[in-house]
Protein backbone atom coordinates (compact mmCIF):
# COMPACT_ATOMS: atom_id res chain seq x y z
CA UNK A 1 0.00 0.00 0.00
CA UNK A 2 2.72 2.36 0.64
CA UNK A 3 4.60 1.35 -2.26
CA UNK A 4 1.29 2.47 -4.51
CA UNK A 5 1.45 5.86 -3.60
CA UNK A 6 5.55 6.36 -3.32
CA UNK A 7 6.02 8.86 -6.04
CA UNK A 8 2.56 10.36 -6.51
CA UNK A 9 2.20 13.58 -5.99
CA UNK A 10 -0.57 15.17 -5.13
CA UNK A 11 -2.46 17.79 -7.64
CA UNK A 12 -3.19 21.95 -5.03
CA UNK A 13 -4.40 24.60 -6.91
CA UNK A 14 -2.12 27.40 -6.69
CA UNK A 15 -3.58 30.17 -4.20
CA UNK A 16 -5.14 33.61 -6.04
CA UNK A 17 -2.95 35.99 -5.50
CA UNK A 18 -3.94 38.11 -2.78
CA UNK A 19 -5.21 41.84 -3.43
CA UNK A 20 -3.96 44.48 -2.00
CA UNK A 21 -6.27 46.50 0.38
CA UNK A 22 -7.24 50.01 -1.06
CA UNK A 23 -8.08 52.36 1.70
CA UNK A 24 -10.79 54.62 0.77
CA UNK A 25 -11.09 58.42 2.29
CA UNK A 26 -14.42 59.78 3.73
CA UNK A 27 -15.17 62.78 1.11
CA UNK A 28 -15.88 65.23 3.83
CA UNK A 29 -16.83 68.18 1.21
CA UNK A 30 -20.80 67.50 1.82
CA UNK A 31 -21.14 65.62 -1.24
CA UNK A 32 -21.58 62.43 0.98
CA UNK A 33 -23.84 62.06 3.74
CA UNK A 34 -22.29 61.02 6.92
CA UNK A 35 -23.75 57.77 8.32
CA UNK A 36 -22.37 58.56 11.70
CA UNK A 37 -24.37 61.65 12.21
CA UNK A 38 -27.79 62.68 12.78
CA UNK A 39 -29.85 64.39 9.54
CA UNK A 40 -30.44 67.74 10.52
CA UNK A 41 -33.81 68.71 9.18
CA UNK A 42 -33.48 71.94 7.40
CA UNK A 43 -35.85 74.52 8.44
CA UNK A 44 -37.59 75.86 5.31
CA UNK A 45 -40.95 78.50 5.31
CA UNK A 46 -43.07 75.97 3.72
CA UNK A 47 -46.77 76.70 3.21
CA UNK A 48 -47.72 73.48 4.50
CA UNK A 49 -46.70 73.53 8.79
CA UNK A 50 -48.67 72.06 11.30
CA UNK A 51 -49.83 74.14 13.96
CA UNK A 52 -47.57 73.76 17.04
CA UNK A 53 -49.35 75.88 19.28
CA UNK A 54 -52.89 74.63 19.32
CA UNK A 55 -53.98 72.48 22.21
CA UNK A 56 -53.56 68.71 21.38
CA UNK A 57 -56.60 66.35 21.63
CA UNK A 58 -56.56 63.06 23.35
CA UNK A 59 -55.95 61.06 20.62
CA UNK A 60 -53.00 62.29 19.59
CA UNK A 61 -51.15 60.50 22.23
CA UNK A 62 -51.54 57.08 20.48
CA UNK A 63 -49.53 56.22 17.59
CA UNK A 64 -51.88 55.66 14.46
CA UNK A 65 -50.93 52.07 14.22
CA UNK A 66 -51.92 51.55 18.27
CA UNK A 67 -55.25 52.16 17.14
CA UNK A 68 -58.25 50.29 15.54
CA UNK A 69 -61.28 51.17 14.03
CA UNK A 70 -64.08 49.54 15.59
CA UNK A 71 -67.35 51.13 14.98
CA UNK A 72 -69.75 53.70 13.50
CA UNK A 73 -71.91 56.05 14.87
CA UNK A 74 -74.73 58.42 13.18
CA UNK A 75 -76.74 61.06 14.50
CA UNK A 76 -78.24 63.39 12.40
CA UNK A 77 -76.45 64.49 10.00
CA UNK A 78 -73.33 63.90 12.20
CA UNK A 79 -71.27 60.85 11.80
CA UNK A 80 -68.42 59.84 14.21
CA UNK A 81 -66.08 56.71 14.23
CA UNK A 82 -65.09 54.45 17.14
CA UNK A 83 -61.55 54.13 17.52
CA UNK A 84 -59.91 51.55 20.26
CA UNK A 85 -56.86 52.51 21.96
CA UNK A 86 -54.51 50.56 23.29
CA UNK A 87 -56.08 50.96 26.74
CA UNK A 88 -59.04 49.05 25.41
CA UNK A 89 -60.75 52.37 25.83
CA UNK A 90 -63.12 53.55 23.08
CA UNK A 91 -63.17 56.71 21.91
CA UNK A 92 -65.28 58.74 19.32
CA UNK A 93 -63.85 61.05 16.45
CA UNK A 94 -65.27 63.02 13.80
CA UNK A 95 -64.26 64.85 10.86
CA UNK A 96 -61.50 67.34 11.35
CA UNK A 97 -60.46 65.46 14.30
CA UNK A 98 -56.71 65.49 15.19
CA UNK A 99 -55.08 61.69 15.70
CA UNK A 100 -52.17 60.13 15.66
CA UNK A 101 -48.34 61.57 16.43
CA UNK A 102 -48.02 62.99 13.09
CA UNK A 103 -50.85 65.54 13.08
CA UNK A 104 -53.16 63.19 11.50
CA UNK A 105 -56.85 64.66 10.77
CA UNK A 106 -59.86 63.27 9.85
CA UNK A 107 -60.66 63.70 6.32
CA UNK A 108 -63.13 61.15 5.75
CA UNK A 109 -65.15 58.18 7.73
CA UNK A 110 -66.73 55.83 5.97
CA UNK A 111 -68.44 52.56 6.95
CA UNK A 112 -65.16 50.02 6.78
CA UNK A 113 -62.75 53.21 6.83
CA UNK A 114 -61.37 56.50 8.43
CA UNK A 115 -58.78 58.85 6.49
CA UNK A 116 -57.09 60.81 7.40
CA UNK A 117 -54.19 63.35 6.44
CA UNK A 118 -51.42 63.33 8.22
CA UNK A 119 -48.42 66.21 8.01
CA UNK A 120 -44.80 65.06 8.53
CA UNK A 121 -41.50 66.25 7.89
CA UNK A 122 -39.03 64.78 4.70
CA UNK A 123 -36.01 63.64 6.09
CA UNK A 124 -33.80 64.16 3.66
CA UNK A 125 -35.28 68.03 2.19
CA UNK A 126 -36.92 69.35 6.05
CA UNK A 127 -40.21 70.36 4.02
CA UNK A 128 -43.49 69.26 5.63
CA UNK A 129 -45.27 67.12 3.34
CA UNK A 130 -48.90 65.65 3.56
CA UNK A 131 -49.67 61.84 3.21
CA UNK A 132 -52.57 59.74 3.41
CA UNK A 133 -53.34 57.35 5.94
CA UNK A 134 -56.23 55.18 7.32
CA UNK A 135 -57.47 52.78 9.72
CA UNK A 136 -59.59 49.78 8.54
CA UNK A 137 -62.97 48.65 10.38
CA UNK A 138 -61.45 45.64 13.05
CA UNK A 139 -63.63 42.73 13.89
CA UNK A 140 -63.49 41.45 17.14
């Protein structure tokens, strides 16, 4: 047995040849954003602000996503949705209502749905921008 494999050698790959490491410089001229660092929203007069110094409602303490649309209520010509919060409370809203953390309001309530309009700020531009959000009928 050791006579069979006197004289054999065996077949290695050579190894790749090894790279050399290229050290690459942070281009601190602004061009790049800095990972390491907070975005500093730029303050810009744009049309579209919420109002900071109006007194908040109680619902918006919850974060939109805490909460779930359970209900509808009518009277007269006055309609209001049912929103659950994560207290389990209930609580009633109606058009023009403020909820939500991002200055959310009430644009519509339907019978499965409530939209609403939120205002937040672009993190990369600062400018306030609108978007549409909404909360689903839940059953329990």
């Amino acid at each position: 047995m050791r006579d069979a494999t006197k004289g054999v050698k065996p077949r290695v790959k050579p190894l790749p040849e090894v790279q050399p490491y290229m050290v690459l410089q942070y281009n601190a001229d602004g061009t790049l954003v800095d990972p390491f660092r907070a975005r500093k929203a730029v303050n810009k007069s744009s049309v579209l602000q919420p109002n900071l110094n109006r007194p908040r409602e109680p619902m918006e303490a919850y974060p939109l996503e805490s909460l779930k649309y359970v209900g509808l209520l009518s009277k007269s010509k006055l309609t209001y949705a049912l929103l659950k919060t994560p207290d389990e409370s209930v609580q009633q809203v109606k058009l023009g209502s403020y909820v939500g953390q991002n200055f959310g309001r009430v644009t519509q309530i339907m019978d499965g749905e409530v939209v609403l309009t939120e205002i937040v700020q672009d993190d990369l531009t600062g400018d306030w921008v609108e978007r549409t959000s909404s909360l689903v009928l839940q059953e329990e």
